[in-house]
Protein backbone atom coordinates (compact mmCIF):
# COMPACT_ATOMS: atom_id res chain seq x y z
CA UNK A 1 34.46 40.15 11.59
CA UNK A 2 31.20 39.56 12.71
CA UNK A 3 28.87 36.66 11.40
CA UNK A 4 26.02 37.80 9.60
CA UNK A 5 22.96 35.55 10.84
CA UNK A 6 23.41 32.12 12.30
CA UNK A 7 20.85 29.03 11.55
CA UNK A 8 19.00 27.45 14.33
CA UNK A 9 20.11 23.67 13.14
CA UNK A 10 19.99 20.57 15.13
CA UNK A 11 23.81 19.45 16.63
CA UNK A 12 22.77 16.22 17.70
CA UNK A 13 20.79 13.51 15.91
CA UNK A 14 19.20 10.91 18.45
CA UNK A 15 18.10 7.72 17.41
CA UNK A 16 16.20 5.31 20.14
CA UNK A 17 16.08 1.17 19.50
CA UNK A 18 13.23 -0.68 20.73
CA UNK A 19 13.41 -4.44 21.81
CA UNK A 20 11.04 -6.62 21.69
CA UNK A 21 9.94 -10.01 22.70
CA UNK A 22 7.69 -12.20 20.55
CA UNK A 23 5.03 -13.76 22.69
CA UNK A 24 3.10 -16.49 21.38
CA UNK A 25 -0.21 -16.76 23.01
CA UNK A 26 -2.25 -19.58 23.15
CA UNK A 27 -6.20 -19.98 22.94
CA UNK A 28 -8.00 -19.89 25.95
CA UNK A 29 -10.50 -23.28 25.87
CA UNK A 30 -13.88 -22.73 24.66
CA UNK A 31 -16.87 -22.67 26.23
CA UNK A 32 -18.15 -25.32 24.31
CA UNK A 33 -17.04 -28.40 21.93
CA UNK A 34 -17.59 -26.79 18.56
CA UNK A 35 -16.37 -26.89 15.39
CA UNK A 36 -16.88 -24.26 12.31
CA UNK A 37 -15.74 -23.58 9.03
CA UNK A 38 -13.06 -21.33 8.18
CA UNK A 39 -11.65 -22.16 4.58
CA UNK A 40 -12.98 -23.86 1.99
CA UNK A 41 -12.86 -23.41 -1.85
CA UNK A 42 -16.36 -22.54 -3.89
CA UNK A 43 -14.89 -23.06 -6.93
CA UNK A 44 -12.28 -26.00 -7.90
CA UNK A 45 -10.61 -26.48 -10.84
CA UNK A 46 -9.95 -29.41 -12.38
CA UNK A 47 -8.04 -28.59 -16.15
CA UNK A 48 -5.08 -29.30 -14.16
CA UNK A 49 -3.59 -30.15 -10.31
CA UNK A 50 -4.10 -27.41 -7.98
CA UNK A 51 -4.07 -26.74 -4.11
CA UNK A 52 -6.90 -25.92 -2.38
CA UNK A 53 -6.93 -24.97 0.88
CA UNK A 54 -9.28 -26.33 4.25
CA UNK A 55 -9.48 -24.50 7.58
CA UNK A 56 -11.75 -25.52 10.64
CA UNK A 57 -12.12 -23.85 14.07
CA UNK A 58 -12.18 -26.23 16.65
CA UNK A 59 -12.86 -24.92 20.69
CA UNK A 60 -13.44 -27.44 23.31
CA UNK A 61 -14.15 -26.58 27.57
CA UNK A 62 -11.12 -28.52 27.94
CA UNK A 63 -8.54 -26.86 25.20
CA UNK A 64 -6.90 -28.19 22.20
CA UNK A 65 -5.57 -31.27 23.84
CA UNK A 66 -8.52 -33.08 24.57
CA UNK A 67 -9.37 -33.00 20.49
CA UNK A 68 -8.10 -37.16 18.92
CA UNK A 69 -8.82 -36.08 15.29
CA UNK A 70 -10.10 -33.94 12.62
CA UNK A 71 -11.06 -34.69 9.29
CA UNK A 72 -12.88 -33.26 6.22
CA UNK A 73 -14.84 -35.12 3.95
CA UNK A 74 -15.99 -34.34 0.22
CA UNK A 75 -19.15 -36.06 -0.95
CA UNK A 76 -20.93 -36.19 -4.76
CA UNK A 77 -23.41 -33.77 -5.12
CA UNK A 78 -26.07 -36.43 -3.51
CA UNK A 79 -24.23 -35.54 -0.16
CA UNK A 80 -24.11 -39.27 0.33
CA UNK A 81 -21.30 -40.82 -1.95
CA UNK A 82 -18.21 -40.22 -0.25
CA UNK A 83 -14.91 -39.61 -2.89
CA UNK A 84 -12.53 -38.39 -0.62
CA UNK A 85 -11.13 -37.85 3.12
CA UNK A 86 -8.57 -35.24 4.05
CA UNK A 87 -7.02 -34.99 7.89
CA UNK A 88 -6.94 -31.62 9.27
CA UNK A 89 -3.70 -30.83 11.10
CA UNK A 90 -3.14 -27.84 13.78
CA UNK A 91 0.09 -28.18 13.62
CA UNK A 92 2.14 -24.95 12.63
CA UNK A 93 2.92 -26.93 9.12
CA UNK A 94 5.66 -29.17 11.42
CA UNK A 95 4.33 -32.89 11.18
CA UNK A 96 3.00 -32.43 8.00
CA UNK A 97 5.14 -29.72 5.86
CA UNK A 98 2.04 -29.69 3.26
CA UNK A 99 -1.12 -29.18 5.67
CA UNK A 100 -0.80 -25.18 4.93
CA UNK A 101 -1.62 -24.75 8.55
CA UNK A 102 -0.28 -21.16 9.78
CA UNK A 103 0.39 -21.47 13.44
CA UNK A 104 0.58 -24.34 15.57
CA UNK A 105 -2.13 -24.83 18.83
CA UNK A 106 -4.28 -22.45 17.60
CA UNK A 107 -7.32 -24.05 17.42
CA UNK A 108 -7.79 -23.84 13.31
CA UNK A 109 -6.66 -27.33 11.45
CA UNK A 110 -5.86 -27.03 8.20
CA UNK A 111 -4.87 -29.13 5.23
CA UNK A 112 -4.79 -28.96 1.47
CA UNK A 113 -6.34 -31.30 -1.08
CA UNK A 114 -5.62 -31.40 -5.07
CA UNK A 115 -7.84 -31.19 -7.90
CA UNK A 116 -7.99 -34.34 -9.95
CA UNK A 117 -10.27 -34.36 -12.74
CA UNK A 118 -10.41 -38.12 -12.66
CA UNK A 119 -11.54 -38.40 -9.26
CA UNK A 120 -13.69 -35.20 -8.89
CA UNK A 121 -17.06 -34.79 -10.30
CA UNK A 122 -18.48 -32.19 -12.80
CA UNK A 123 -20.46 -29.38 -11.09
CA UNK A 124 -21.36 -29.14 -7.85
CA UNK A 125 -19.83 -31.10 -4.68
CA UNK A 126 -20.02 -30.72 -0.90
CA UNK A 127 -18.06 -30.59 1.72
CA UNK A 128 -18.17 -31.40 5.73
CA UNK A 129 -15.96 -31.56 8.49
CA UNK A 130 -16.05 -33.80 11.78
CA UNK A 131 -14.59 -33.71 15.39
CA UNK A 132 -13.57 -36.26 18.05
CA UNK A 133 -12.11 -35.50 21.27
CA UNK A 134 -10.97 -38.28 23.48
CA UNK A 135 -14.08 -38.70 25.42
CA UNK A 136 -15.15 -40.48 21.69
CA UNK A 137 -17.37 -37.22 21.26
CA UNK A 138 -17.89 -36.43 17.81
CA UNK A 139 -18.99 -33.23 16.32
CA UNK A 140 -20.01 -32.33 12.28
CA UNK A 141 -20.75 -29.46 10.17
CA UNK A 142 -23.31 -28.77 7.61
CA UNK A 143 -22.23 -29.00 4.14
CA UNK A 144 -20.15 -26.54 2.62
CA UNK A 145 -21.55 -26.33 -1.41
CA UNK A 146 -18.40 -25.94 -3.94
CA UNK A 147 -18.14 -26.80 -7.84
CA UNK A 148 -15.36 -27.81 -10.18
CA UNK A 149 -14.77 -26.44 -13.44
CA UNK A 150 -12.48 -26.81 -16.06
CA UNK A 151 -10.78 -22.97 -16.11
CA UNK A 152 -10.39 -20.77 -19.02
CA UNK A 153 -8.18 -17.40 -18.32
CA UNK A 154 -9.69 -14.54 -18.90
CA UNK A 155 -9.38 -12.50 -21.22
CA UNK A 156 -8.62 -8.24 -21.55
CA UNK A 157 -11.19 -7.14 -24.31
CA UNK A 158 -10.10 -3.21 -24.04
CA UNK A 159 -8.67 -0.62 -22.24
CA UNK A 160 -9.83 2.87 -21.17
CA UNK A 161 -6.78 4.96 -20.68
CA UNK A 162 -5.98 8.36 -21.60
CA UNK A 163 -2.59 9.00 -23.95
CA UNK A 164 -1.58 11.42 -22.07
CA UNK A 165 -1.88 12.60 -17.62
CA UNK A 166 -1.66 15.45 -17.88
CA UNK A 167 -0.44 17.80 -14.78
CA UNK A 168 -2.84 18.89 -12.59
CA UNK A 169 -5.51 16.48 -13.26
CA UNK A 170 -8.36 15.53 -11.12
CA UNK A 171 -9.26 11.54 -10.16
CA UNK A 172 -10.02 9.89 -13.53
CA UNK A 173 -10.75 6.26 -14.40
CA UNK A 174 -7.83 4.12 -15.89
CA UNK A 175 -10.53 0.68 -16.97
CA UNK A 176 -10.24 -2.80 -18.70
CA UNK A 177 -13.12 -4.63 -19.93
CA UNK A 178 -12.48 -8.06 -19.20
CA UNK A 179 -14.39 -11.28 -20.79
CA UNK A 180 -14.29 -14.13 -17.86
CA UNK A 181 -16.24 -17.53 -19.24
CA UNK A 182 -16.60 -18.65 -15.74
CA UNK A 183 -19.11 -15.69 -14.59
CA UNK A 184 -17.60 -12.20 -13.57
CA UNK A 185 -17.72 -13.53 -9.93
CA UNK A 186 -14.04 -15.81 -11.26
CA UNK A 187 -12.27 -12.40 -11.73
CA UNK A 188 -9.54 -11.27 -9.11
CA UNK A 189 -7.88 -8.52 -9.68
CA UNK A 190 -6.61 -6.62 -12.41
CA UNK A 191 -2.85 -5.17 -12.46
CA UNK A 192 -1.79 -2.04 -13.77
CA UNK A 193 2.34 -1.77 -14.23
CA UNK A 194 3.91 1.26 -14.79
CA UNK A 195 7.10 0.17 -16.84
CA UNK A 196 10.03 1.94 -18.84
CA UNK A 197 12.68 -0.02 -20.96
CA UNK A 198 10.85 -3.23 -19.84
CA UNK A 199 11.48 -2.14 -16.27
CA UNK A 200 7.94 -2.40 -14.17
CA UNK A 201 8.21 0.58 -11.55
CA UNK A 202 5.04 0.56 -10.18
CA UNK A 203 2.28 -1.92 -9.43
CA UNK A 204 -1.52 -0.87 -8.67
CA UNK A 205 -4.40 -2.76 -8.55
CA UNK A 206 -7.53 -2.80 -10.47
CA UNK A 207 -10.82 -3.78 -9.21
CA UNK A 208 -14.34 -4.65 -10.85
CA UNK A 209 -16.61 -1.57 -10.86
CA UNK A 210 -19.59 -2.80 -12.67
CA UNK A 211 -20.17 -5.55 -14.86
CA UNK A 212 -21.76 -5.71 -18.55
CA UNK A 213 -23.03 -9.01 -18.42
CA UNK A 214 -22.92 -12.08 -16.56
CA UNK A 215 -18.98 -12.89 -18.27
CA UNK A 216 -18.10 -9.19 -18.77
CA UNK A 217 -17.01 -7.17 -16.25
CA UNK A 218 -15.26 -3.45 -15.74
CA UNK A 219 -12.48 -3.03 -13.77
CA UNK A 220 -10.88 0.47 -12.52
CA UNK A 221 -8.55 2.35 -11.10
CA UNK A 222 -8.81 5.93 -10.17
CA UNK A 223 -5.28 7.66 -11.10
CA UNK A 224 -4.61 11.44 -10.54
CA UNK A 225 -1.41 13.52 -11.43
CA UNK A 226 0.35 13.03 -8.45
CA UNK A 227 0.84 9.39 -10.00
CA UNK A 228 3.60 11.42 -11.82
CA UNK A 229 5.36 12.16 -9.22
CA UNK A 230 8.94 11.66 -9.50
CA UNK A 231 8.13 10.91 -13.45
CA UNK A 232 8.32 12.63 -16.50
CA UNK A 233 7.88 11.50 -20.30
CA UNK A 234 6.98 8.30 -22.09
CA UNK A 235 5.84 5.24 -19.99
CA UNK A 236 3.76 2.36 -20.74
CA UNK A 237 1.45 0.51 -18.91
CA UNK A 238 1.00 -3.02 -18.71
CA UNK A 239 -2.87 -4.27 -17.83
CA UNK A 240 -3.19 -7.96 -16.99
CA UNK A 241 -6.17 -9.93 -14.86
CA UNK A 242 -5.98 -12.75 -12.16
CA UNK A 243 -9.41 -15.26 -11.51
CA UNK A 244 -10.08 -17.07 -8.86
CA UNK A 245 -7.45 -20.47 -10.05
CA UNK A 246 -4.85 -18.27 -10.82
CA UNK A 247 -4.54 -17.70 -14.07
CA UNK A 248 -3.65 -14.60 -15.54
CA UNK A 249 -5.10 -13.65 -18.82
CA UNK A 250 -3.40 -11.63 -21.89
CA UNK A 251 -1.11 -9.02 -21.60
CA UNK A 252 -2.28 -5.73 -23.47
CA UNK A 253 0.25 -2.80 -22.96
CA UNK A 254 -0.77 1.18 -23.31
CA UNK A 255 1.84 4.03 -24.27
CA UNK A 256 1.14 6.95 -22.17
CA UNK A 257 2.84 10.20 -21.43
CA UNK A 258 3.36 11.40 -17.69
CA UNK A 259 3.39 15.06 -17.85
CA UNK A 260 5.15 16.91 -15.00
CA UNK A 261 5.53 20.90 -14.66
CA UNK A 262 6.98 23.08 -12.34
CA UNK A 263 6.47 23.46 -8.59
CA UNK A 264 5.89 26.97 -7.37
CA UNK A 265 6.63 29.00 -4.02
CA UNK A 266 4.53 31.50 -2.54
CA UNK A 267 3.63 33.77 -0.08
CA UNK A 268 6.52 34.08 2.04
CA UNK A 269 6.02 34.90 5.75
CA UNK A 270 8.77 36.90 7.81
CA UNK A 271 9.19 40.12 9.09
CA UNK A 272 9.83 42.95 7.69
CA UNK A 273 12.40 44.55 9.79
CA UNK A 274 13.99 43.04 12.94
CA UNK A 275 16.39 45.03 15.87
CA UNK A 276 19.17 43.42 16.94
CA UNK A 277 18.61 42.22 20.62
CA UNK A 278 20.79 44.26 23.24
CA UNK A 279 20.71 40.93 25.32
CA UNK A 280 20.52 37.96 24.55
CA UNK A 281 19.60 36.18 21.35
CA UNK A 282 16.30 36.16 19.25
CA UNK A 283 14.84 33.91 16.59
CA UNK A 284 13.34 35.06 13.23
CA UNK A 285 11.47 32.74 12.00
CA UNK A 286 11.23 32.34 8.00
CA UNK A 287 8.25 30.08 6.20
CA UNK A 288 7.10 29.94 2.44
CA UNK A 289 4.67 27.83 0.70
CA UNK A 290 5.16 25.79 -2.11
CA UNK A 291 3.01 23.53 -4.77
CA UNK A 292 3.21 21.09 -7.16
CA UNK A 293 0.74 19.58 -9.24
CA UNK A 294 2.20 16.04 -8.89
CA UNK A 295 1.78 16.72 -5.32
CA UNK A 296 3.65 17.94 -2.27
CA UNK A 297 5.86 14.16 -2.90
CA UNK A 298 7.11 15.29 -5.82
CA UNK A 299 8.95 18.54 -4.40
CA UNK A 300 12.88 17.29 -3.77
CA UNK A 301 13.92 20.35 -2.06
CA UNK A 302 13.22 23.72 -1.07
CA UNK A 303 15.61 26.64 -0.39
CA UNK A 304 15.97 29.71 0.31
CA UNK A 305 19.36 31.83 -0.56
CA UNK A 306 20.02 34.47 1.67
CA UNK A 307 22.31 37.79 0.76
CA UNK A 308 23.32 40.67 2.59
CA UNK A 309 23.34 43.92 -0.16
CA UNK A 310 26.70 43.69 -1.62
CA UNK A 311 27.19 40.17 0.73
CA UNK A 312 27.93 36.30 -0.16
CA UNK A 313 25.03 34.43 -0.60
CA UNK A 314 24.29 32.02 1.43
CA UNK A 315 22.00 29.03 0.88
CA UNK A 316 19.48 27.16 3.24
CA UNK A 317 17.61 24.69 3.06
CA UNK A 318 13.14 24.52 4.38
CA UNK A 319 11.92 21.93 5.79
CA UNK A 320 7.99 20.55 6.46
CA UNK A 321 8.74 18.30 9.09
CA UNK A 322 6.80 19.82 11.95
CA UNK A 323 9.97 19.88 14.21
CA UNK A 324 8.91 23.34 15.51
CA UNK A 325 11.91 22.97 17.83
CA UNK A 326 14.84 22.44 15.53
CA UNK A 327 13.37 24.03 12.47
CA UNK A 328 10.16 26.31 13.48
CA UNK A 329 7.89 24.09 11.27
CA UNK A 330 4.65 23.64 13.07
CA UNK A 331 2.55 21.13 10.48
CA UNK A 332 4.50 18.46 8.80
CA UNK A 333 2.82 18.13 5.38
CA UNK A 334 1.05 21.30 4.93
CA UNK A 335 3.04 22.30 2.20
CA UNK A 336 4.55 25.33 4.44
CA UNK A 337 8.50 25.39 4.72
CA UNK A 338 10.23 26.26 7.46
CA UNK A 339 13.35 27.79 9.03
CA UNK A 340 14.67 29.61 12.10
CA UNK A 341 17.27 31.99 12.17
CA UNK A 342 19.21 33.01 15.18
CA UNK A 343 20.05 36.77 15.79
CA UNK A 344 21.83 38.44 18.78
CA UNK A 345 23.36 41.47 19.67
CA UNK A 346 26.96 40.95 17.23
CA UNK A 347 25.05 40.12 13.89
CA UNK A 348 25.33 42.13 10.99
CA UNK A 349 22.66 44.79 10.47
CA UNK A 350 21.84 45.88 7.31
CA UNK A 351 19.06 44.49 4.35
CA UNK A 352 18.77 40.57 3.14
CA UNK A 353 17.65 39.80 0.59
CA UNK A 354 15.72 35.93 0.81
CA UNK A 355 15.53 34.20 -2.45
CA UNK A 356 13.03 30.81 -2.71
CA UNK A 357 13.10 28.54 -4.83
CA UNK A 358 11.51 24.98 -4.95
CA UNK A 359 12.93 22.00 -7.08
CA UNK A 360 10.81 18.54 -7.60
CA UNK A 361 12.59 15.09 -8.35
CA UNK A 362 12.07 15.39 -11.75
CA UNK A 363 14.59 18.75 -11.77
CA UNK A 364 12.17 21.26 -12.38
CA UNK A 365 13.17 24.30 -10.81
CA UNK A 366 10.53 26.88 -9.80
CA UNK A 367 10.38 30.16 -10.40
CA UNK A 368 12.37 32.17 -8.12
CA UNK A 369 10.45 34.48 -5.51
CA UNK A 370 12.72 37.30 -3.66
CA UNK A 371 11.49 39.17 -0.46
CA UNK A 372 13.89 41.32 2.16
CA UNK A 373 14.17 42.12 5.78
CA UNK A 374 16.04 44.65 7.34
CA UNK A 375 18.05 44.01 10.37
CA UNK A 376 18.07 47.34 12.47
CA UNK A 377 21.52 48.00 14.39
């Protein structure tokens, strides 16, 4: 009995490992002994202990070696009264498993200093760096302005977020208003979790888009349908806000509804009628579009079911890879599915019937769309 069409399907599945070596490079000396600021805090606060972080960038004609110490030092606002000293380390965090210093030898020493509300003074404070190499050279910075104060969390006033996305929709804004007693300039971030049954499954981030007065500001995140992608019915979000020390402020949670519809196929593209090849074999190649108004990642799978009149149907699967080689798709992404077909002089003749159908992860199933070919003997 002879085989009615054969697939044009990959047999062999290569996958390639690459090895590599990690190199770790180290800074060419500078042209010049010089030292400038990388890190340092504006704002400290001193309600409670914290870790702030100091980074300098040191280059010197004769490298990193020739540098005997660095140090930063915080002054009172008069820029005179010293209050504290703090070593900077380029170590790689090794000698000193606090200094917060990333990688060792590169030329940026690091360290990290603690609030103390005791020892630090209300409102504004400075601080410098210095240098010494071995040649007794010494090298400062200007001062670097900061100020403490004692932090208050902000604080999520409202939220601007529609009951319901429904499918299909274009970019709208998902807001908070947020109250911030330390200026709008203390506020973050704002996070947006998508959760179910206490679960979060999603994370985005909110960021200010205008601000209503010095302490209130608007932050925004512009969602479309495809955010329900691979989601369907109730959800709720959770909105909470990171400042500058930290904290996070209130939780306020929002019900909404992802709405998710079908996915559609359309226009299917093959020939007509095809003769069987007296030599050799041929390839018909077989594409359809299809849609979904979550977007092309919500679409699981797309088939097409293929049945000789009065035959067993047989079911393939489309693909939008653009492996033109192993599946005739020439864009990956384009929302155009793909398949080749082989045909040579022993297959069947007769009409096919090609049946598409596109399902999304949700388990929508499209509508069905049928078109034929005729395979001339």
């Amino acid at each position: 009995m002879m085989k009615m069409l054969k697939l044009l399907i990959p047999l062999t599945v290569m996958a390639g490992f690459l090895a590599c070596e990690e190199e770790v490079v180290q800074p060419e000396p500078g042209d010049v002994f010089a030292i400038e600021a990388v890190k340092t805090p504006a704002v400290v606060d001193v309600s409670r202990e914290r870790d702030y972080a100091l980074m300098f960038r040191i280059s010197h004609p004769d490298g990193i070696s020739a540098i005997s110490g660095v140090k930063a030092t915080l002054f009172q606002s008069n820029q005179t009264t010293q209050f504290r000293e703090i070593t900077l380390l380029d170590d790689g965090n090794t000698q000193n498993s606090g200094s917060g210093d990333v990688l060792a030898g590169d030329g940026v020493f690091s360290n990290v200093f603690q609030s103390d509300s005791l020892v630090f003074p209300r409102g504004s404070f400075f601080i410098r760096a210095s240098v010494t190499d071995n040649s007794g050279e010494t090298l400062t910075t200007g001062f670097a302005e900061s100020r403490t104060i004692v932090n208050v969390a902000p604080e999520i006033l409202t939220t601007n977020v529609p009951d319901t996305l429904q499918s299909g929709t274009a970019p709208i804004a998902f807001s908070i208003t947020v109250l911030d007693s330390n200026l709008t300039d203390d506020i973050q971030y704002g996070l947006m979790r998508l959760q179910r049954n206490s679960v979060t499954l999603a994370t985005d981030t909110l960021f200010t888009e205008s601000a209503n007065s010095d302490f209130e500001a608007v932050l925004t995140r512009n969602i479309d349908s495809t955010y329900a992608a691979e989601r369907v019915g109730e959800y709720q979000l959770a909105f909470q806000v990171a400042d500058a020390s930290g904290d996070l402020s209130n939780v306020i949670l929002q019900p909404i509804f992802l709405e998710n519809t079908l996915p559609t196929v359309f226009n299917p593209s093959l020939p007509d009628s095809v003769t069987r090849p007296t030599v050799g074999t041929g390839v018909i190649e077989v594409r359809i579009s299809a849609d979904d108004s979550q977007g092309l990642g919500d679409l699981q799978i797309v088939n097409m079911t293929i049945q000789r009149e009065g035959g067993t149907p047989s079911t393939i699967e489309m693909f939008d890879n653009g492996d033109f080689e192993n599946y005739r798709d020439e864009v990956a992404g384009d929302g155009i599915f793909s398949r080749g077909l082989l045909i040579d002089g022993t297959s069947a003749s007769g009409t096919f019937y090609f049946t598409f159908e596109a399902q999304d992860r949700v388990g929508n199933l499209s509508a069905a769309l049928v078109d034929s070919l005729v395979i001339l003997p």
